[in-house]
N, C-alpha and C. Protein backbone atom coordinates (compact mmCIF):
# COMPACT_ATOMS: atom_id res chain seq x y z
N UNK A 1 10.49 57.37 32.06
CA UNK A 1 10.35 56.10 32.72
C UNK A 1 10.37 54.96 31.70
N UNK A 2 11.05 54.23 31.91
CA UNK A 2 11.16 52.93 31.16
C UNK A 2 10.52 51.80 31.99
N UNK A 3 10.18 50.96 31.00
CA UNK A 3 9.62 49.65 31.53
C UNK A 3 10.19 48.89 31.68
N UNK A 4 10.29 47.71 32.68
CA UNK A 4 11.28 46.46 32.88
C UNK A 4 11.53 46.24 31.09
N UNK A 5 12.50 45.02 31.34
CA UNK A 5 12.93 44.42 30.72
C UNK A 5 11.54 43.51 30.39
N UNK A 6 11.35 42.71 30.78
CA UNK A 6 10.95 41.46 30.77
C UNK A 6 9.58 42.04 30.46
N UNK A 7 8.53 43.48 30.91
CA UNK A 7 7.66 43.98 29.99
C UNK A 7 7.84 44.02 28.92
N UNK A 8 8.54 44.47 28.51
CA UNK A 8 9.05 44.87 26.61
C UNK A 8 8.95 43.49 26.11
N UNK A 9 9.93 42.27 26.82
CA UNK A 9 9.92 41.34 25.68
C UNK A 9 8.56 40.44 25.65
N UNK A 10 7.32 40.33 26.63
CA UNK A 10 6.40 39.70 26.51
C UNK A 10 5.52 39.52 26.10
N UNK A 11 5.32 40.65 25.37
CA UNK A 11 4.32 40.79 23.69
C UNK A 11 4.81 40.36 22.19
N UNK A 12 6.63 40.23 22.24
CA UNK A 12 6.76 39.69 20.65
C UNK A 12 7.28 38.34 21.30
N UNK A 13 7.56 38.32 22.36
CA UNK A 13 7.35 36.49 22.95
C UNK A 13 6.05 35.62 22.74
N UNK A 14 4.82 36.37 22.87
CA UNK A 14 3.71 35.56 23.22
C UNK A 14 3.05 36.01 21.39
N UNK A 15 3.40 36.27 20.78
CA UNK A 15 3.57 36.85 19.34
C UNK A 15 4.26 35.66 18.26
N UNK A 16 5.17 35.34 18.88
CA UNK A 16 5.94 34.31 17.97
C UNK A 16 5.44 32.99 18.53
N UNK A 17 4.92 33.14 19.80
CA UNK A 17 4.60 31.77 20.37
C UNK A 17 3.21 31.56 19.50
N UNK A 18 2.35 32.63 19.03
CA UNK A 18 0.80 32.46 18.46
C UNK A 18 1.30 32.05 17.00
N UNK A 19 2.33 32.48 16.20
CA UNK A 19 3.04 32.28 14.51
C UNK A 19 3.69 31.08 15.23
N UNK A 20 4.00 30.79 15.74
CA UNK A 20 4.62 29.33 15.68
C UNK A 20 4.13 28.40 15.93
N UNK A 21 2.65 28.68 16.77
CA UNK A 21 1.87 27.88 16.90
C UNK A 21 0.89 27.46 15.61
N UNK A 22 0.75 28.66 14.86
CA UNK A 22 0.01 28.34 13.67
C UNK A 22 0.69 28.01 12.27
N UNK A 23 1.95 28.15 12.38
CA UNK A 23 2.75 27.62 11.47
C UNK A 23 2.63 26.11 11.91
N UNK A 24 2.99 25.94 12.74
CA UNK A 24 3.12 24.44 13.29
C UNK A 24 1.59 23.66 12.67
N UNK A 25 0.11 24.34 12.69
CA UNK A 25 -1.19 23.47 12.70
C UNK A 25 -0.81 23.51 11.49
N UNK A 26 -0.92 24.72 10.62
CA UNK A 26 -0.45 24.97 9.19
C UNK A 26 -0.05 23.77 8.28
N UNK A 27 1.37 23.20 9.08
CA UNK A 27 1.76 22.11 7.94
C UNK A 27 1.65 20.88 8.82
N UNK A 28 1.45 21.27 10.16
CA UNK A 28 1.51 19.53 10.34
C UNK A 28 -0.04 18.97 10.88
N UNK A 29 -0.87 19.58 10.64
CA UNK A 29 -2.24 19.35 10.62
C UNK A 29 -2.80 18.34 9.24
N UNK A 30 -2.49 19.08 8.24
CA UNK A 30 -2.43 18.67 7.15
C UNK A 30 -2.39 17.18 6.89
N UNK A 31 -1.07 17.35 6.98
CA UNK A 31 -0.38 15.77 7.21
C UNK A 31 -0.83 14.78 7.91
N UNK A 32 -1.45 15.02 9.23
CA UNK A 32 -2.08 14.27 10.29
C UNK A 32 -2.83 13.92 9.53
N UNK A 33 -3.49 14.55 9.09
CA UNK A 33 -5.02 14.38 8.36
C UNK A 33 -4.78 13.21 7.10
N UNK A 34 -4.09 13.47 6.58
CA UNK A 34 -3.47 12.51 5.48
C UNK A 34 -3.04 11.53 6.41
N UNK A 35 -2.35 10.96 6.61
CA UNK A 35 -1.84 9.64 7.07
C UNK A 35 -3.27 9.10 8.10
N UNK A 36 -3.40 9.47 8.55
CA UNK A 36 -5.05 9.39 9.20
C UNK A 36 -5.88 8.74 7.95
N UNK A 37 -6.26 9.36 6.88
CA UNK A 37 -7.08 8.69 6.14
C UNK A 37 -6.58 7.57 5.21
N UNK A 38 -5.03 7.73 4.79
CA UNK A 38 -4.25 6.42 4.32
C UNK A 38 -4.65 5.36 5.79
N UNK A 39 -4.36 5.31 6.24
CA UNK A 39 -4.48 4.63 7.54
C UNK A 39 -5.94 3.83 7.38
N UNK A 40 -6.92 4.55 7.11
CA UNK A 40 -7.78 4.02 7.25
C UNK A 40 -8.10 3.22 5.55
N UNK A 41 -8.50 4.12 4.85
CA UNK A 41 -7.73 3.69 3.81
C UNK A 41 -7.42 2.05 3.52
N UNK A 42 -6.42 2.17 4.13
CA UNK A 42 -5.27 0.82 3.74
C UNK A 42 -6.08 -0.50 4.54
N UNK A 43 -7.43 -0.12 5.76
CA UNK A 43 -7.49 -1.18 6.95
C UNK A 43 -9.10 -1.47 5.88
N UNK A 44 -9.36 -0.61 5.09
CA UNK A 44 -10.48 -0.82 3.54
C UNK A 44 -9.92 -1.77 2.83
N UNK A 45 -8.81 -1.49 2.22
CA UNK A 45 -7.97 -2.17 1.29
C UNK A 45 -7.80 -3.78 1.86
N UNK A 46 -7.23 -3.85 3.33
CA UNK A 46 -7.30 -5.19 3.78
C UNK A 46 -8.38 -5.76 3.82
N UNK A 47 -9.46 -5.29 4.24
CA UNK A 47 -10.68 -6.08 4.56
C UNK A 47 -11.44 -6.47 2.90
N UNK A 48 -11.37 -5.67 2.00
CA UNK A 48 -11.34 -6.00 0.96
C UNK A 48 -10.77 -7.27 0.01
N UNK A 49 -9.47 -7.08 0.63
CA UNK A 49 -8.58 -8.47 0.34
C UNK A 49 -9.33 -10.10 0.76
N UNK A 50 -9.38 -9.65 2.10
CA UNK A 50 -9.67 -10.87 2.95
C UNK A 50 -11.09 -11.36 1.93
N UNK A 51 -11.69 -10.26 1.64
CA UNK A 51 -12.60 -10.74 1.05
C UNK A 51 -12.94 -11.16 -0.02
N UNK A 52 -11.88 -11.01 -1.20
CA UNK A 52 -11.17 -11.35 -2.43
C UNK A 52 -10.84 -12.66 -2.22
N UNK A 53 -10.20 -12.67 -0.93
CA UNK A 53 -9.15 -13.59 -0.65
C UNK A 53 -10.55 -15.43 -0.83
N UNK A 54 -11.51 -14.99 0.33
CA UNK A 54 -12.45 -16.41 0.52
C UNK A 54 -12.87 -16.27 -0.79
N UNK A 55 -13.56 -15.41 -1.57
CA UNK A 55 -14.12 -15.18 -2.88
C UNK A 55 -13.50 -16.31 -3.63
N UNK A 56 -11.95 -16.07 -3.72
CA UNK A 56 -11.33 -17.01 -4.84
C UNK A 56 -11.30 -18.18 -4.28
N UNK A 57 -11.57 -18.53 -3.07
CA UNK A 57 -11.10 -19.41 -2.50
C UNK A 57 -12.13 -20.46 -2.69
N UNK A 58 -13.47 -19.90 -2.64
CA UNK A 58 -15.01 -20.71 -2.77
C UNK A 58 -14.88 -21.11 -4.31
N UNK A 59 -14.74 -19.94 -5.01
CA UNK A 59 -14.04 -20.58 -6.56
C UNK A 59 -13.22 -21.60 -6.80
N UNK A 60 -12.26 -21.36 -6.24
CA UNK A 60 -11.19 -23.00 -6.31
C UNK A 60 -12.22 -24.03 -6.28
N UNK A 61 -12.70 -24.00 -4.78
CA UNK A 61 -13.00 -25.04 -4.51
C UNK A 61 -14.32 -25.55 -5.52
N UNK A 62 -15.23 -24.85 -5.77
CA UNK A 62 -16.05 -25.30 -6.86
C UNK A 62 -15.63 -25.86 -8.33
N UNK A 63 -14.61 -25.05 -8.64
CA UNK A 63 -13.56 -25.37 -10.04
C UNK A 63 -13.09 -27.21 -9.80
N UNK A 64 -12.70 -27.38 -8.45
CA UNK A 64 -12.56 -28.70 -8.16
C UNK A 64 -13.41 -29.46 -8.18
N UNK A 65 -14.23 -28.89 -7.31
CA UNK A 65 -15.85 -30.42 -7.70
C UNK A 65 -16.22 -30.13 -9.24
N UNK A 66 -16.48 -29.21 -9.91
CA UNK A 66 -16.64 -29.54 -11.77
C UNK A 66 -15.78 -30.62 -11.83
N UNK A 67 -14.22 -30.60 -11.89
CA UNK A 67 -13.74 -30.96 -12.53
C UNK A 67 -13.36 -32.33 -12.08
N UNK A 68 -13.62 -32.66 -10.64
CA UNK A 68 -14.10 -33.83 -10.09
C UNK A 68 -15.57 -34.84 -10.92
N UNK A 69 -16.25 -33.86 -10.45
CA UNK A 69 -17.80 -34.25 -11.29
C UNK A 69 -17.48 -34.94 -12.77
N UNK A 70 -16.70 -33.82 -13.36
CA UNK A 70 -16.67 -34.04 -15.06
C UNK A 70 -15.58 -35.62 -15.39
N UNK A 71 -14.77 -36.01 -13.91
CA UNK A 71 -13.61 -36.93 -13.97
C UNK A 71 -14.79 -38.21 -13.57
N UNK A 72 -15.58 -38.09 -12.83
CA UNK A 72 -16.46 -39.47 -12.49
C UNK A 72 -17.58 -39.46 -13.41
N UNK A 73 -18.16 -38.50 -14.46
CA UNK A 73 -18.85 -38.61 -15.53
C UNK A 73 -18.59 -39.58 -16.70
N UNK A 74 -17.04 -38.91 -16.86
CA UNK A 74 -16.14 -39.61 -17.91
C UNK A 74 -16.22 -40.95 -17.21
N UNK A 75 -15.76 -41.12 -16.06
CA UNK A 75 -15.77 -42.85 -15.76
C UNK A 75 -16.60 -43.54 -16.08
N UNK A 76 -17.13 -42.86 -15.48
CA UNK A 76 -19.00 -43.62 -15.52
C UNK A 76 -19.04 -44.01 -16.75
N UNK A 77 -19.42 -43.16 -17.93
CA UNK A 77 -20.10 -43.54 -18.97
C UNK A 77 -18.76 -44.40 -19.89
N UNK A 78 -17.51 -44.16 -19.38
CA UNK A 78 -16.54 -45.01 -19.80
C UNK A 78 -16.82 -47.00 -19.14
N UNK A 79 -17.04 -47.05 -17.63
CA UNK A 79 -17.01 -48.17 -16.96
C UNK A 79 -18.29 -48.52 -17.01
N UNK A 80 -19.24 -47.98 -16.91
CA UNK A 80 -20.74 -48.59 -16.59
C UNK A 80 -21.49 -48.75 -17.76
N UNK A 81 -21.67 -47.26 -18.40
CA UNK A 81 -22.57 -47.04 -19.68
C UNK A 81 -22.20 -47.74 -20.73
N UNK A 82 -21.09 -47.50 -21.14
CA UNK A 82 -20.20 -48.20 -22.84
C UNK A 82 -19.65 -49.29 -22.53
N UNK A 83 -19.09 -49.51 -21.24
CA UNK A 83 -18.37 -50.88 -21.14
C UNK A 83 -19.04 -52.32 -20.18
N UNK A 84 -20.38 -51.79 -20.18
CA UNK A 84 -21.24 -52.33 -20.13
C UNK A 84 -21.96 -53.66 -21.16
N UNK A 85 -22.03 -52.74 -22.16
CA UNK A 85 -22.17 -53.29 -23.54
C UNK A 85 -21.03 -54.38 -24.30
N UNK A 86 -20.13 -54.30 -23.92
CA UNK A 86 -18.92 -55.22 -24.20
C UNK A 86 -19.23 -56.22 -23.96
């Protein structure tokens, strides 16, 4: 007695379907996992920036009032203090 057809082939069918399924997590699990953490990663890297970004930005702007400050110092003691005395 022989068995159908379609008995015989449904054990190295459901066989290659379990290896192909784990070949498949195998390498593309991996990967998920990687671009997943670049991903996140990179949304670190931005928020970092942004925050670099006001950092320099509060700098400028202080670098300007010094150098404001240090421009009406010079006046001053140029127009009021020394030329005062004239």
């Amino acid at each position: 007695m022989t068995r159908p057809l379609w008995r015989r082939l449904v054990p190295p069918a459901l066989v290659l379907l379990v290896l192909n399924g784990l070949v498949f997590a195998a390498y593309t699990l991996p990967r998920a996992l990687q671009v997943r953490n670049v991903k996140a990663r990179a949304v670190d890297v931005r928020s970092e920036l942004d925050r670099e970004r006001a950092a320099t930005a509060a700098l400028r702007r202080q670098a300007e009032t010094i150098r404001a400050n240090a421009a009406d110092t010079e006046r001053f003691y140029r127009e009021v203090a020394v030329g005062g005395l004239e």
